[in-house]
C-alpha atoms as a PDB file:
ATOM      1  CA  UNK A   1      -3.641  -3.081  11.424  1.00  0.00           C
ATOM      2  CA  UNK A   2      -2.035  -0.971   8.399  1.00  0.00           C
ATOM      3  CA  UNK A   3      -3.418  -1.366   5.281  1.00  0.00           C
ATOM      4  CA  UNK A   4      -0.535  -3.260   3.805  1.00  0.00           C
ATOM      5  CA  UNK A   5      -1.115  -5.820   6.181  1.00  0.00           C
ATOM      6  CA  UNK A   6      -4.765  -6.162   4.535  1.00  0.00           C
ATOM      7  CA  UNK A   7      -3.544  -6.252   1.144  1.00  0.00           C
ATOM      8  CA  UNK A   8      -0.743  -9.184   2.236  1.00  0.00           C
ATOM      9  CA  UNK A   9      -3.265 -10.939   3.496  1.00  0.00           C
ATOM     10  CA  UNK A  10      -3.777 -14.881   2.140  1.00  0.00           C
ATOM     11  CA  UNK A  11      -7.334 -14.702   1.556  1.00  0.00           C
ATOM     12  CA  UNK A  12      -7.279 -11.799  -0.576  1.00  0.00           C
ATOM     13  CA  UNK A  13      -4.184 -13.000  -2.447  1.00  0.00           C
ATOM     14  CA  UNK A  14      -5.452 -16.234  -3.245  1.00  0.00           C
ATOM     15  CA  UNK A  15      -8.969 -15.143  -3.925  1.00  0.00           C
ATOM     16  CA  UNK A  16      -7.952 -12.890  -6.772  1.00  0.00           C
ATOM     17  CA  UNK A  17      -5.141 -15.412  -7.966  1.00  0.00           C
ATOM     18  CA  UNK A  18      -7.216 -18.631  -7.242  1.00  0.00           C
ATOM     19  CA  UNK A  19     -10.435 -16.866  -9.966  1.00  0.00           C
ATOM     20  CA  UNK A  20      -7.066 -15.855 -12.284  1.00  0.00           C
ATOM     21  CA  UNK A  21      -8.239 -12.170 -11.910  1.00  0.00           C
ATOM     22  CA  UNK A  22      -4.910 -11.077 -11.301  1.00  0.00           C
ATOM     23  CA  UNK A  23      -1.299 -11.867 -12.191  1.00  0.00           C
ATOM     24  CA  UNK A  24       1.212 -12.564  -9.594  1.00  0.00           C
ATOM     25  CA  UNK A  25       3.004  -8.554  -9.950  1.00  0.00           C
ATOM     26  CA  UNK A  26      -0.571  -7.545  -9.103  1.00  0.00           C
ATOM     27  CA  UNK A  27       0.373  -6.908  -5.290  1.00  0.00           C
ATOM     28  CA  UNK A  28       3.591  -5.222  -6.069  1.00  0.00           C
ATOM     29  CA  UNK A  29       1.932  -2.981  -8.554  1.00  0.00           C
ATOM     30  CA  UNK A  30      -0.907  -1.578  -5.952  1.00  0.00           C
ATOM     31  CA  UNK A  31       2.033  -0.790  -3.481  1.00  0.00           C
ATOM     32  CA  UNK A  32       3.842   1.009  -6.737  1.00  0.00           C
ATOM     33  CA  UNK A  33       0.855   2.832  -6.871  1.00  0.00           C
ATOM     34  CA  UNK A  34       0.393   3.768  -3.468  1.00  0.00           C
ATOM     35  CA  UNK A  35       4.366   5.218  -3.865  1.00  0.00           C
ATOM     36  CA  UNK A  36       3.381   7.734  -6.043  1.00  0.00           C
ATOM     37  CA  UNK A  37      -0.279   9.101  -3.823  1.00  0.00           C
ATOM     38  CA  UNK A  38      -2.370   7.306  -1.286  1.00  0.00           C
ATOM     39  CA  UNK A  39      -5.765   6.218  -2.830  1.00  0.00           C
ATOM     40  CA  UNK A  40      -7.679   7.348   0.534  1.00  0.00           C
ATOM     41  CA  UNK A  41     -10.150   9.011   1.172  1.00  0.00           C
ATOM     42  CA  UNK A  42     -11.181  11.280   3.676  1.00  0.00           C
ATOM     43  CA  UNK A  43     -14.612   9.579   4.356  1.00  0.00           C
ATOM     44  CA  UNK A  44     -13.293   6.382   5.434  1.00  0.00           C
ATOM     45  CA  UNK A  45     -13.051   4.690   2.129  1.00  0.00           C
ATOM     46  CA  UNK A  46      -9.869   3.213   0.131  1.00  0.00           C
ATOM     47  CA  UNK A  47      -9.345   2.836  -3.584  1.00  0.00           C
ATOM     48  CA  UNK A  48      -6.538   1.393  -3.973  1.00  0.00           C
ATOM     49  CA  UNK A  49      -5.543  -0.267  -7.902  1.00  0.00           C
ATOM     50  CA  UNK A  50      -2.869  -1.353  -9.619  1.00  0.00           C
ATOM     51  CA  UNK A  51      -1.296  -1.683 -13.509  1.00  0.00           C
ATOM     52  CA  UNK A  52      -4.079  -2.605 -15.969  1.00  0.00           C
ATOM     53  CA  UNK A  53      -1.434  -4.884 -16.847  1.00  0.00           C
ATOM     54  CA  UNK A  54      -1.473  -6.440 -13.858  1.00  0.00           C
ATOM     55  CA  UNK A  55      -5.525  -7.256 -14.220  1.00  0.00           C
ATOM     56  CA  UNK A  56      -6.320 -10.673 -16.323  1.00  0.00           C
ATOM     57  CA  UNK A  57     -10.089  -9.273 -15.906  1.00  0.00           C
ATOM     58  CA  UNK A  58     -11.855  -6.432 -14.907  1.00  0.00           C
ATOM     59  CA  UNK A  59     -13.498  -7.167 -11.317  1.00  0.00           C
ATOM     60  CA  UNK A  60     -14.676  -5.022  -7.768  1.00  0.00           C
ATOM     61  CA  UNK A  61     -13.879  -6.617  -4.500  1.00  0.00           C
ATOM     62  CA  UNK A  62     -14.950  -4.823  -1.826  1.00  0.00           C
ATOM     63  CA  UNK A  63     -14.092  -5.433   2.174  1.00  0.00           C
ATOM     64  CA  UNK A  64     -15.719  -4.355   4.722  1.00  0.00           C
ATOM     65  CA  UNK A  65     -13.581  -3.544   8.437  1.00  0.00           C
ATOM     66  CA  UNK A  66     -15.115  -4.255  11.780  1.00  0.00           C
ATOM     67  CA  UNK A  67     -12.959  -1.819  13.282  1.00  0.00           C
ATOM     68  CA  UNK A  68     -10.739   1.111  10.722  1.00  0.00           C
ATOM     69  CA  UNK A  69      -7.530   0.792  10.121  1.00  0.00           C
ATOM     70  CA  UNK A  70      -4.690   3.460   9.026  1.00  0.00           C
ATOM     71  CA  UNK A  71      -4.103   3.731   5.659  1.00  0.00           C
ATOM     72  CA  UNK A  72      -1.245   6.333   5.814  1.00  0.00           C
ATOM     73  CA  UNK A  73      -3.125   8.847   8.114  1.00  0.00           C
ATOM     74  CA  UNK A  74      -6.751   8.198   7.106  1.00  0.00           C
ATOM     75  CA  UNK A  75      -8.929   5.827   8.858  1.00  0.00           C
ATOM     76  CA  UNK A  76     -10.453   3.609   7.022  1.00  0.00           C
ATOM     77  CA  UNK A  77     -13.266   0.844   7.130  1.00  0.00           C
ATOM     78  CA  UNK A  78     -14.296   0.473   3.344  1.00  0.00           C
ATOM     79  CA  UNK A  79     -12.060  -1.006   0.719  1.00  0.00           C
ATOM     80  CA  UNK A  80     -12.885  -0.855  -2.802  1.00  0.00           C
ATOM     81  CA  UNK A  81     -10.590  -2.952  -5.076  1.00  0.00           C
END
């Protein structure tokens, strides 16, 4: 799996929409953001964020991969939203 294929995934959408932490240009926003740099890191762990603008309130979701997946080179098994 890629990691947009995590973010696009229903669960996470509608989590983060369903508790009105997010507005619906959140997802396009953390792709914007991942345009301009990759929010990887080398140890395995993803940061990835969006517009402020985007937020209706400050939150952490974090998800945890069985198995890494590629986010643009790195592999990755932590993801800290």
């Amino acid at each position: 799996m890629k990691w947009p294929n995590l973010l696009r995934n229903e669960n996470y959408q509608n989590s983060l929409k369903k508790n009105k932490l997010v507005d619906d240009s959140y997802l396009k926003s953390v792709f914007a953001r991942e345009a301009i740099g990759i929010t990887a890191l080398e140890y395995g762990v993803a940061l990835p964020h969006a517009s402020s603008k985007t937020v209706n309130k400050t939150h952490i979701a974090i998800c945890t991969l069985r198995s890494p997946i590629d986010w643009d080179v790195v592999p990755t098994s932590l993801v800290i939203f």
